[in-house]
Protein backbone atom coordinates (compact mmCIF):
# COMPACT_ATOMS: atom_id res chain seq x y z
CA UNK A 1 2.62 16.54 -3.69
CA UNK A 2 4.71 14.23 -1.04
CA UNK A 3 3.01 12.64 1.94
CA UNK A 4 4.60 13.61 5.54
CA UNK A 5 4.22 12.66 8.97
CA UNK A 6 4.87 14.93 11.64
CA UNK A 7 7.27 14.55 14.13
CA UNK A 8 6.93 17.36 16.57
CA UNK A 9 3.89 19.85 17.70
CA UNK A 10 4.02 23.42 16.10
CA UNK A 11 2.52 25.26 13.84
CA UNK A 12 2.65 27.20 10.67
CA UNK A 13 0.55 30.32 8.66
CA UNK A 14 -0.97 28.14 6.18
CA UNK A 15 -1.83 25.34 7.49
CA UNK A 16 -2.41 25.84 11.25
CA UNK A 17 -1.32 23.39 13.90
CA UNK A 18 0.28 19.57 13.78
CA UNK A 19 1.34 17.84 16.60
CA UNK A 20 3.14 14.02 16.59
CA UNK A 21 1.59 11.55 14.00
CA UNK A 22 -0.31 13.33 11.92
CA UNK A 23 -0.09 13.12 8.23
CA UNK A 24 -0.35 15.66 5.58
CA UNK A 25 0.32 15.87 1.57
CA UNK A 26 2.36 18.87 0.63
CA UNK A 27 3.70 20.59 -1.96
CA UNK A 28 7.37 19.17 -2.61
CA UNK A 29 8.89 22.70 -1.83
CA UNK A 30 7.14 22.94 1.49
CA UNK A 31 7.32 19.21 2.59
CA UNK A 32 11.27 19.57 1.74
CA UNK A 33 11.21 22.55 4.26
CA UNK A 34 9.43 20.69 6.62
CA UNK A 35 11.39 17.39 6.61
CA UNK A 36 15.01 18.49 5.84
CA UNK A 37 15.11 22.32 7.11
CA UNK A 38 12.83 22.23 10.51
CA UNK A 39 13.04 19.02 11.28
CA UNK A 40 9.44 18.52 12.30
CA UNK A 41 8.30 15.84 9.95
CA UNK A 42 9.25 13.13 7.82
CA UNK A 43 8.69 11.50 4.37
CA UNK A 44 5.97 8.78 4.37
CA UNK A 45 7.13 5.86 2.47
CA UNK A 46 4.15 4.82 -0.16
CA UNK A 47 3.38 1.18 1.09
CA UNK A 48 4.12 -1.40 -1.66
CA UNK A 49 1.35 -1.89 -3.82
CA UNK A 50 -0.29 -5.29 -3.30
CA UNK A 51 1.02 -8.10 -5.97
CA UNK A 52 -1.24 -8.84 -8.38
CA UNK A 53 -3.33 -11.79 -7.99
CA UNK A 54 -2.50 -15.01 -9.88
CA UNK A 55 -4.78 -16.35 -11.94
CA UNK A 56 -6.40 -19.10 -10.59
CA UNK A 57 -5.32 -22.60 -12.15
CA UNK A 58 -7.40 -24.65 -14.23
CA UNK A 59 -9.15 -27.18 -12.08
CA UNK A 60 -7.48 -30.75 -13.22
CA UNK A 61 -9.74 -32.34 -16.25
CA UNK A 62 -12.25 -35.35 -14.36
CA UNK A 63 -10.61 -38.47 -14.74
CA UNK A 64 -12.22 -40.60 -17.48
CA UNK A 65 -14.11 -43.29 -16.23
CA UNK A 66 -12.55 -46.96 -17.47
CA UNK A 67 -15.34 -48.81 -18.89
CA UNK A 68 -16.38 -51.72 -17.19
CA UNK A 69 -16.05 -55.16 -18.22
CA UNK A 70 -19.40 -57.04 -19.48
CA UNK A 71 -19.17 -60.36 -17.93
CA UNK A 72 -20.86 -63.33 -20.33
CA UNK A 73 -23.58 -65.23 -18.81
């Protein structure tokens, strides 16, 4: 099955009508017919699939705190 878009009103038998815009998935046979023979529709390009997500970094260790100096009384 390939995903068209129309280009053109008309209409066909087994289907019914299409007009400018509208999208349909069809079998490769009858979407080749419909794209390269009419002339009616064309081939939707599949939209690139989203990238994956990173995985987040690990949040920076907490600085260790420097121990204070004990002043003598």
């Amino acid at each position: 099955m390939i995903q068209i878009k129309f280009t053109k009103f008309g209409a066909h038998s087994a289907f019914g009508g299409f007009a400018p815009g509208d999208t349909m998935r069809a079998p490769d046979a009858l979407a080749r017919h419909l794209v390269e023979e009419a002339q009616v529709a064309e081939y939707v390009q599949p939209k690139a699939p989203a990238p994956a997500p990173q995985p987040a970094e690990a949040p920076a260790p907490a600085p260790t705190p420097t121990p204070r100096k004990v002043r003598s009384k």
